[in-house]
Protein backbone atom coordinates (compact mmCIF):
# COMPACT_ATOMS: atom_id res chain seq x y z
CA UNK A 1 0.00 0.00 0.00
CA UNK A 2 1.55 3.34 -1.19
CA UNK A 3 2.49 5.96 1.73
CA UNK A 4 -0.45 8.19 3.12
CA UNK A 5 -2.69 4.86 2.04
CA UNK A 6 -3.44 3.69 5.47
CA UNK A 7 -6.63 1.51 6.03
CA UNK A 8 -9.56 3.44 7.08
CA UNK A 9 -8.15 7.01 6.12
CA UNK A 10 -8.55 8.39 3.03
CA UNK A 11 -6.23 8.03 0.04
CA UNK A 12 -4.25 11.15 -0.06
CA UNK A 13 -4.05 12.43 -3.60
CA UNK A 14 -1.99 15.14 -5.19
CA UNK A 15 -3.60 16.65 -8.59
CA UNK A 16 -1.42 17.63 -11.33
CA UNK A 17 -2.09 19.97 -14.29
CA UNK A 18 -1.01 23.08 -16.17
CA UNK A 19 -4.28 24.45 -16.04
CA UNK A 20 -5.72 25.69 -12.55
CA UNK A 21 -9.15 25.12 -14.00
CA UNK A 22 -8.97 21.69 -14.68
CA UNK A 23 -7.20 20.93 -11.10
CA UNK A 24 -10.73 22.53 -9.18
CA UNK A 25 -13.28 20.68 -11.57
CA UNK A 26 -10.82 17.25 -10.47
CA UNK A 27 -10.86 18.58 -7.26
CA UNK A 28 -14.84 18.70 -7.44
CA UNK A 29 -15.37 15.46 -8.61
CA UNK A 30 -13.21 13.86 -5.75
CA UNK A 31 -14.96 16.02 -2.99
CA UNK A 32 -18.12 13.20 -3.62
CA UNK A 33 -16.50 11.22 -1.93
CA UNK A 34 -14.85 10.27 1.45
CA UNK A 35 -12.72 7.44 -0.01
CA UNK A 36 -9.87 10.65 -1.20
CA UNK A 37 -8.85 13.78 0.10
CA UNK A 38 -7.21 16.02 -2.01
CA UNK A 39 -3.88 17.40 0.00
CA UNK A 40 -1.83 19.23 -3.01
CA UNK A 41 -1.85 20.65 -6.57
CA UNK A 42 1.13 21.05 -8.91
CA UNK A 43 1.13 22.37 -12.38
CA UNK A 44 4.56 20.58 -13.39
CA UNK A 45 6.45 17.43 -13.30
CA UNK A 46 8.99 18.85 -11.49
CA UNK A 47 6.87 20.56 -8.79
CA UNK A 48 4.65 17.13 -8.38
CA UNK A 49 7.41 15.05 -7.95
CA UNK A 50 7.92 17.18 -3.94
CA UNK A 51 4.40 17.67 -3.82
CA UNK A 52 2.99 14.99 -0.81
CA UNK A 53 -0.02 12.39 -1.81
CA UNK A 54 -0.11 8.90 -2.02
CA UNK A 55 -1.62 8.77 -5.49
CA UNK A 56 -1.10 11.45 -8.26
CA UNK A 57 -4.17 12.24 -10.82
CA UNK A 58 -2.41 13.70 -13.91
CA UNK A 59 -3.00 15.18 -16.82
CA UNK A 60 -1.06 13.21 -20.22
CA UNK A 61 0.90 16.70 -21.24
CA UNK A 62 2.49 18.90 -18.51
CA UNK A 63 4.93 22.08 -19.37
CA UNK A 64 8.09 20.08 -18.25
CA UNK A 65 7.01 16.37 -19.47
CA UNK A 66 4.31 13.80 -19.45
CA UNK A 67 2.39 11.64 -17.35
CA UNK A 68 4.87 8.94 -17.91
CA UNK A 69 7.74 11.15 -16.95
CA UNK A 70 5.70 10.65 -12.99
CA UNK A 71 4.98 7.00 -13.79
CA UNK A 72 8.46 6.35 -12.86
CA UNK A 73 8.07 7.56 -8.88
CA UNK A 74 7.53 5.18 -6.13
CA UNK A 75 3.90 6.27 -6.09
CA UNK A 76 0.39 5.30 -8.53
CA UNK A 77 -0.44 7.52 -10.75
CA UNK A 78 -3.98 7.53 -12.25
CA UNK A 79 -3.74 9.75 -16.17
CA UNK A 80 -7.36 11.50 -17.25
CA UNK A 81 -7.59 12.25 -20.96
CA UNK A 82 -9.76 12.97 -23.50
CA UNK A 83 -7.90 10.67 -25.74
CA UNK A 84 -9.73 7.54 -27.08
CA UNK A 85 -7.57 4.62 -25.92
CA UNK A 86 -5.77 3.90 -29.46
CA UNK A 87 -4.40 7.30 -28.81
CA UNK A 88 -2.98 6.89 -25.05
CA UNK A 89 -1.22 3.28 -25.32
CA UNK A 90 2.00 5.13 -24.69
CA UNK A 91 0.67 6.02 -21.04
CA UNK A 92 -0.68 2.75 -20.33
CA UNK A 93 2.39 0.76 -21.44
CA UNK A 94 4.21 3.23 -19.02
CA UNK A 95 3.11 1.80 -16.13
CA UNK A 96 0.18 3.74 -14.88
CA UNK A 97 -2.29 3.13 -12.60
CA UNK A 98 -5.13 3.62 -14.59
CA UNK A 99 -6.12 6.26 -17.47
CA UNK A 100 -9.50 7.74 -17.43
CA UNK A 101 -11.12 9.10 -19.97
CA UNK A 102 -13.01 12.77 -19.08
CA UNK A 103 -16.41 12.31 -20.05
CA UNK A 104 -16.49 8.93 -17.54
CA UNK A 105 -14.15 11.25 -14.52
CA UNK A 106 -17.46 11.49 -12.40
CA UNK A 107 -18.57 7.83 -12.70
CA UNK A 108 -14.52 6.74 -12.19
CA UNK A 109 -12.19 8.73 -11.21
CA UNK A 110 -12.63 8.22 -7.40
CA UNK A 111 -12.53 5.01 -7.38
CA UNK A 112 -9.75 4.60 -9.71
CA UNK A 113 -7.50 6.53 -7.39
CA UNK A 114 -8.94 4.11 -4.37
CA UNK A 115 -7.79 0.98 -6.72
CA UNK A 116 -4.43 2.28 -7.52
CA UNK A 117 -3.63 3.02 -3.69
CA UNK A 118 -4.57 -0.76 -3.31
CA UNK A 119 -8.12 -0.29 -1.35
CA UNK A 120 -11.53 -1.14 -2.18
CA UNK A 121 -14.29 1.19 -1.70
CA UNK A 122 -16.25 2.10 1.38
């Protein structure tokens, strides 16, 4: 079980995009539930890789890299794209958690980011 993944708490996530706007609507959509809490935001690769969370929810493109560029940490990382999934092979061959695709986000991210910290749902 990653670090800050400790039965019975919430999965401690850090969210990770260039755009602010797209970090509060993924910040919305994992306020529904009390499986996550949200505890950082970064807008790089670089400033993610310091940023605390036990799971990272990332967008595919970032200013200094790629999703796959934060693949290679000790922690999950669960991708959300609008990319249909002959498009985003590259991430999945990577080694990530799990990619999500935006228009399913509300039915999956949270419990994506539960499954990639190794817990089931409450």
């Amino acid at each position: 079980m990653p670090d800050g993944a400790t039965a019975g708490e919430p999965v401690t996530v850090v969210l990770v995009d260039a755009m602010a706007g797209v970090r509060d609507g993924l910040r919305w959509v994992l306020a529904t539930t009390r499986d996550v809490v949200v505890v950082a935001e970064a807008a790089t690769v670089t400033t993610a890789r310091d940023a605390p969370g036990a799971v990272v929810v990332t967008g595919l493109h970032l200013p200094d890299g790629t999703a796959a560029d934060l693949v290679s940490q000790a922690r999950p990382v669960v991708v959300h794209t609008w990319l249909p999934p002959d498009e985003r092979a590259d991430v999945e061959l990577s080694g990530a958690a799990a990619v999500v695709r935006h228009g399913d986000l509300r039915a999956q991210l949270a419990a994506a980011v539960v499954a990639a910290a190794g817990r089931s749902t409450r």
